[in-house]
N, C-alpha and C. Protein backbone atom coordinates (compact mmCIF):
# COMPACT_ATOMS: atom_id res chain seq x y z
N UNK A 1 76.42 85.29 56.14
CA UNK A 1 75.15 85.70 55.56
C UNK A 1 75.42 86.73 54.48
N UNK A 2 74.62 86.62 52.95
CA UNK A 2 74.93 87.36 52.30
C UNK A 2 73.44 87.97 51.56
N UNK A 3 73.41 88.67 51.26
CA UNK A 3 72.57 89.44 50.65
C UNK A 3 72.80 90.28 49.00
N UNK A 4 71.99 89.76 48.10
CA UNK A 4 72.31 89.98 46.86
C UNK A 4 71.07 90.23 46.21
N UNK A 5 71.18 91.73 45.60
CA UNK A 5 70.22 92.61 45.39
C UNK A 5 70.03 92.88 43.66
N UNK A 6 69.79 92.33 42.48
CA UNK A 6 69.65 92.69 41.41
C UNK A 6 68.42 93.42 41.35
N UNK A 7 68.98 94.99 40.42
CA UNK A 7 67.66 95.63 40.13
C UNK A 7 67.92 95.86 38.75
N UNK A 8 66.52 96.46 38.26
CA UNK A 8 65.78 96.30 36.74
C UNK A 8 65.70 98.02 36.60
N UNK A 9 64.96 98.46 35.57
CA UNK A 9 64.81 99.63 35.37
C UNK A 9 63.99 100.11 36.39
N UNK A 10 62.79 99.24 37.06
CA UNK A 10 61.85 99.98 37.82
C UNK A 10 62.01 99.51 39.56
N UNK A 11 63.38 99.17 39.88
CA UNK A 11 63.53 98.74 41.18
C UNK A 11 64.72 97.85 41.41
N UNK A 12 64.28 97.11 42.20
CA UNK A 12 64.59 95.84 42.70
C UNK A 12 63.97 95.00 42.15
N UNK A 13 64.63 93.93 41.32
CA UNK A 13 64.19 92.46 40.53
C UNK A 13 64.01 91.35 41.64
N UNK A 14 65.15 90.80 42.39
CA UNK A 14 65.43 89.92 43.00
C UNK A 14 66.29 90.70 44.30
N UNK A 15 65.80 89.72 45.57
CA UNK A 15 67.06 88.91 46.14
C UNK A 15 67.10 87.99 46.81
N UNK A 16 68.33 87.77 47.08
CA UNK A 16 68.79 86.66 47.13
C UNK A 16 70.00 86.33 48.79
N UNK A 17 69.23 85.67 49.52
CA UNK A 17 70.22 85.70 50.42
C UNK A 17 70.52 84.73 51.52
N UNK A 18 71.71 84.18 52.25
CA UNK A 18 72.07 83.46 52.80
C UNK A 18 72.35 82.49 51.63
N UNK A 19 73.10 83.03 50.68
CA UNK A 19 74.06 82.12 49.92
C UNK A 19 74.95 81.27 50.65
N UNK A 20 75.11 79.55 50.28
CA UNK A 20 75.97 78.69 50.93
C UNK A 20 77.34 78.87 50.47
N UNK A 21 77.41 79.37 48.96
CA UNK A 21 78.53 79.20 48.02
C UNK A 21 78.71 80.68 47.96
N UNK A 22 79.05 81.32 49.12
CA UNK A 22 79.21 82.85 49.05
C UNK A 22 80.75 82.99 48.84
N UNK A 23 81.50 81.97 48.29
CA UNK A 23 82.80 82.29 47.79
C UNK A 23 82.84 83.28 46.96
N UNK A 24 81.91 83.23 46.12
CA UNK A 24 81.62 83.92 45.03
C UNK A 24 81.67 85.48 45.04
N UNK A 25 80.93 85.66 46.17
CA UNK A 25 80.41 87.37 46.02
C UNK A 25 79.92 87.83 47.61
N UNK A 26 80.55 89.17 47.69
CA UNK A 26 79.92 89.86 49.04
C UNK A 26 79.26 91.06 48.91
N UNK A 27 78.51 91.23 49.96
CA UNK A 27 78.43 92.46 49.89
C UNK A 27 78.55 93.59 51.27
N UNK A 28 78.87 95.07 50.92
CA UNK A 28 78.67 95.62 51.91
C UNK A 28 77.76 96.54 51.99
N UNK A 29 77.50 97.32 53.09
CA UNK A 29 76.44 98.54 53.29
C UNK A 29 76.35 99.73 51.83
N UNK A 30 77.72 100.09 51.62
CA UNK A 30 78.45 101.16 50.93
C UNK A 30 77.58 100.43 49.25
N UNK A 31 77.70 99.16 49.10
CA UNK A 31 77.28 98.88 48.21
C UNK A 31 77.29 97.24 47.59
N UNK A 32 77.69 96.92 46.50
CA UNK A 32 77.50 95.46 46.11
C UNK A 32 78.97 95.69 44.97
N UNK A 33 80.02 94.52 45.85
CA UNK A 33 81.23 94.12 44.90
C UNK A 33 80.67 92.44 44.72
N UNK A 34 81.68 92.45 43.26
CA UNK A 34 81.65 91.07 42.79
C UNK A 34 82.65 90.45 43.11
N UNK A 35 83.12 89.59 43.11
CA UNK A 35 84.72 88.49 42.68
C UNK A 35 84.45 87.49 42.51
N UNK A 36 84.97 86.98 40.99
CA UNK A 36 84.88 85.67 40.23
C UNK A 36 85.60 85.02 41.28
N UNK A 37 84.82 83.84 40.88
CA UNK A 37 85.79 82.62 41.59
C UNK A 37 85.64 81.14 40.67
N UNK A 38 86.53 80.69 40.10
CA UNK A 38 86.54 79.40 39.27
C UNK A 38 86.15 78.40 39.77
N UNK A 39 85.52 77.69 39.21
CA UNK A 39 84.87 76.40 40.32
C UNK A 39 83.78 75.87 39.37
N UNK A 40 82.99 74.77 39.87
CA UNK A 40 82.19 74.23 38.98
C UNK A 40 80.68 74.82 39.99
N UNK A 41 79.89 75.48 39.21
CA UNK A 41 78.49 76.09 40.02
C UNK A 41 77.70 75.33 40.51
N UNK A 42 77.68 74.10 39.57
CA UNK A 42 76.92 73.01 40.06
C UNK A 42 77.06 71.93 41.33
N UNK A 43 78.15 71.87 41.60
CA UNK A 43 78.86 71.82 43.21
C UNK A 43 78.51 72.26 44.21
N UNK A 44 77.70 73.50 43.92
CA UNK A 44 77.09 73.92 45.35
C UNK A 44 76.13 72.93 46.54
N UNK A 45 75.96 73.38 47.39
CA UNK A 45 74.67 72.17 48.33
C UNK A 45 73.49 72.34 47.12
N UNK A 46 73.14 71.06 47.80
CA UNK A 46 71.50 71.21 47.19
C UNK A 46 70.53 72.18 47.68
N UNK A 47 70.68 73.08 48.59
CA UNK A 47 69.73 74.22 48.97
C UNK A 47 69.84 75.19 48.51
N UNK A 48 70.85 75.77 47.90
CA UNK A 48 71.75 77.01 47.20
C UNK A 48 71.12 77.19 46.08
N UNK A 49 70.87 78.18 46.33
CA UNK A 49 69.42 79.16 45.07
C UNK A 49 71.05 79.50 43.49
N UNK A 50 70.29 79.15 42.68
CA UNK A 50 70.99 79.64 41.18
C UNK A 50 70.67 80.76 40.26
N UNK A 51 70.94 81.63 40.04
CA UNK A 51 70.06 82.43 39.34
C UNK A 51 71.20 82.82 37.89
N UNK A 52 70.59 82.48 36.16
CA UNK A 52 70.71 82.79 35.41
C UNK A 52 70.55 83.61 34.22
N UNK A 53 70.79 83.88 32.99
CA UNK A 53 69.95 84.81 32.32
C UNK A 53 69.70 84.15 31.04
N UNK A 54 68.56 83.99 30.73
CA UNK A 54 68.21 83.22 29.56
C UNK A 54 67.81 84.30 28.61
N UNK A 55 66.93 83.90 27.44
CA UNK A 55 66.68 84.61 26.50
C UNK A 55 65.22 84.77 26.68
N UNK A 56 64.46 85.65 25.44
CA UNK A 56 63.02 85.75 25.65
C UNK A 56 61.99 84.56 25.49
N UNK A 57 62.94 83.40 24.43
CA UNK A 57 61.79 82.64 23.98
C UNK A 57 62.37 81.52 25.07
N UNK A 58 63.04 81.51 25.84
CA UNK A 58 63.12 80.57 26.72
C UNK A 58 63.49 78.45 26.35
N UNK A 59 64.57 79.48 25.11
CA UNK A 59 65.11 77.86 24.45
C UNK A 59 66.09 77.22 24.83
N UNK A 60 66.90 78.24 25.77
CA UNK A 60 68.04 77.77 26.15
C UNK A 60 69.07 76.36 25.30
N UNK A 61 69.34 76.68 24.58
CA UNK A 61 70.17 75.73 23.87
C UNK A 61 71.39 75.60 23.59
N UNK A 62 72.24 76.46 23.53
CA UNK A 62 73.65 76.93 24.11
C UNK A 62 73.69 77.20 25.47
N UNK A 63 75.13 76.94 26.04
CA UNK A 63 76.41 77.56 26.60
C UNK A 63 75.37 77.30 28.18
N UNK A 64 76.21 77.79 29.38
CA UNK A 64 75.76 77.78 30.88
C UNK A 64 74.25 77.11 30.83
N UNK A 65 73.36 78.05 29.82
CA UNK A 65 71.63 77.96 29.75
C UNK A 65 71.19 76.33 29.50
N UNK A 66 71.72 75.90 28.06
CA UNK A 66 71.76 74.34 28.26
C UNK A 66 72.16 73.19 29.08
N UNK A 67 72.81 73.48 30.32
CA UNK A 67 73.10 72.41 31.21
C UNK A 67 71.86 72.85 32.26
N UNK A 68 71.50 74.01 32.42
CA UNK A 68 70.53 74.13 33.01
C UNK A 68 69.13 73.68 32.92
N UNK A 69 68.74 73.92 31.32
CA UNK A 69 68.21 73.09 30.76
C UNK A 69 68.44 71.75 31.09
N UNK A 70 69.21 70.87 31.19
CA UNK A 70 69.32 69.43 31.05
C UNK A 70 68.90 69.00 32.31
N UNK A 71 70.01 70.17 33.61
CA UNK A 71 70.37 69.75 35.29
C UNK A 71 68.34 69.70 35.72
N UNK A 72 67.93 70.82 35.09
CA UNK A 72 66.38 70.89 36.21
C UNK A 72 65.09 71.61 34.77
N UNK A 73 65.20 70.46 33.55
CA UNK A 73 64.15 70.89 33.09
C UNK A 73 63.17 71.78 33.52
N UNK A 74 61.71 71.94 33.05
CA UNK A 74 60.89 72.90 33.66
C UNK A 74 60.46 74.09 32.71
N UNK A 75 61.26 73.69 30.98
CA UNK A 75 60.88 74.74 30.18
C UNK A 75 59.35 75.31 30.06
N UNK A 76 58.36 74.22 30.04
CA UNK A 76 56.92 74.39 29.78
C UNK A 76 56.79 75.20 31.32
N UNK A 77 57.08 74.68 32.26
CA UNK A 77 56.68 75.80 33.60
C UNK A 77 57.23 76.96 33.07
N UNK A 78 58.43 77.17 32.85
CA UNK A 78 58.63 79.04 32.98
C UNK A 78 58.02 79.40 31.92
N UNK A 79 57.75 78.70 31.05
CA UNK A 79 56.73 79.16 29.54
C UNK A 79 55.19 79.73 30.46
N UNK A 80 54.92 78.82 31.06
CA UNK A 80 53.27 79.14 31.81
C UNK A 80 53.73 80.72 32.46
N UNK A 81 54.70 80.76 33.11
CA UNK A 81 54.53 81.80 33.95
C UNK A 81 54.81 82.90 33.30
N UNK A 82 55.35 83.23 31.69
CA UNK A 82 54.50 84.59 30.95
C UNK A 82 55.83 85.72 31.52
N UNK A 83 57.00 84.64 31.34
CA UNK A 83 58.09 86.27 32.06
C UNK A 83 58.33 87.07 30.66
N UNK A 84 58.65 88.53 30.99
CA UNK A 84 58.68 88.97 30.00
C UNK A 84 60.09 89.65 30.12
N UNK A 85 61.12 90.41 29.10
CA UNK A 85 62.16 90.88 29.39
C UNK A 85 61.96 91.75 30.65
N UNK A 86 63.44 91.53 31.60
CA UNK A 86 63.09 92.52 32.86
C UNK A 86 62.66 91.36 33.74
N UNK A 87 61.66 90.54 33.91
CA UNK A 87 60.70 89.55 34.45
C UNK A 87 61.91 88.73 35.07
N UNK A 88 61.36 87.80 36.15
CA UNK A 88 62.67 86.87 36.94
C UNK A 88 61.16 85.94 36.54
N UNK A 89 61.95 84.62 36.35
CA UNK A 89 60.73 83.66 36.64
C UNK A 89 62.04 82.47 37.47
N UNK A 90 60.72 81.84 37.91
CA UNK A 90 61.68 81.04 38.82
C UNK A 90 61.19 79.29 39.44
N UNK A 91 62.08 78.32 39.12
CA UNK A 91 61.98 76.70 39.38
C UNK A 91 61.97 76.65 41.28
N UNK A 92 61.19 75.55 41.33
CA UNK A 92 61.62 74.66 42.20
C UNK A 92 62.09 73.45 42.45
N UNK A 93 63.61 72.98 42.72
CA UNK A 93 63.57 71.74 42.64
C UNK A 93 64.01 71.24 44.12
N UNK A 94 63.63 70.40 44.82
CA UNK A 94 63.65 70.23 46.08
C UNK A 94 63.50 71.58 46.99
N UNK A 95 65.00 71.74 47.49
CA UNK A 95 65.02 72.79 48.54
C UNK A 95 66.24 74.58 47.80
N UNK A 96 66.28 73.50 46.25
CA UNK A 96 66.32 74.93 45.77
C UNK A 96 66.14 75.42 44.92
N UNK A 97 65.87 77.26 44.91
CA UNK A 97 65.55 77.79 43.94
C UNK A 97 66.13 78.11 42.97
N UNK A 98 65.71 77.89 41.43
CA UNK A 98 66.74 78.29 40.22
C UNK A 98 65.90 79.34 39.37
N UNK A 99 66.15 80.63 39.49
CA UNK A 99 65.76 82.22 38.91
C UNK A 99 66.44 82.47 37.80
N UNK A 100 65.59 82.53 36.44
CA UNK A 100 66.03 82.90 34.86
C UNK A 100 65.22 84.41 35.41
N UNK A 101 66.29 84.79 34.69
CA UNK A 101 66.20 85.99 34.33
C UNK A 101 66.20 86.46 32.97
């Protein structure tokens, strides 16, 4: 079980927890370490929440952002939901969640 805590200027943004693909990252009490791990992201189960960082106008057209774009369209949804810098907006596709940041 893992627990993963991103915060913003005024808190806590997100979290995120019981990652399947917790190869990636742990954490402890004391605090939150990272460690890369090479691999393809998209490999994970299909329940395994994704969370990225896009831009403001939400065009995603380059690099990581464009396959995301391609893997789980949904631009006009995060357009409706009005995120603003700082803002998490966030997809549903089946049983998991994918969070632009």
């Amino acid at each position: 079980t893992l627990l993963i805590k991103l915060y913003g200027t005024y808190g806590i943004v997100l979290e995120i927890s019981d990652i399947e693909c917790g190869r990636m990252a742990y954490a402890k009490e004391s605090g939150f370490h990272f460690r890369e791990i090479k691999g393809n992201l998209f490999s994970c189960e299909k329940d395994t929440s994704l969370a990225h960082c896009i831009s403001a106008d939400v065009h995603m057209g380059k690099g990581i952002a464009a396959t995301f774009k391609k893997m789980f369209g949904g631009v006009d949804e995060l357009r409706r939901q009005g995120g603003k810098p700082g803002d998490v907006s966030m997809l549903q596709r089946d049983e998991r969640f994918i969070y632009y940041l």
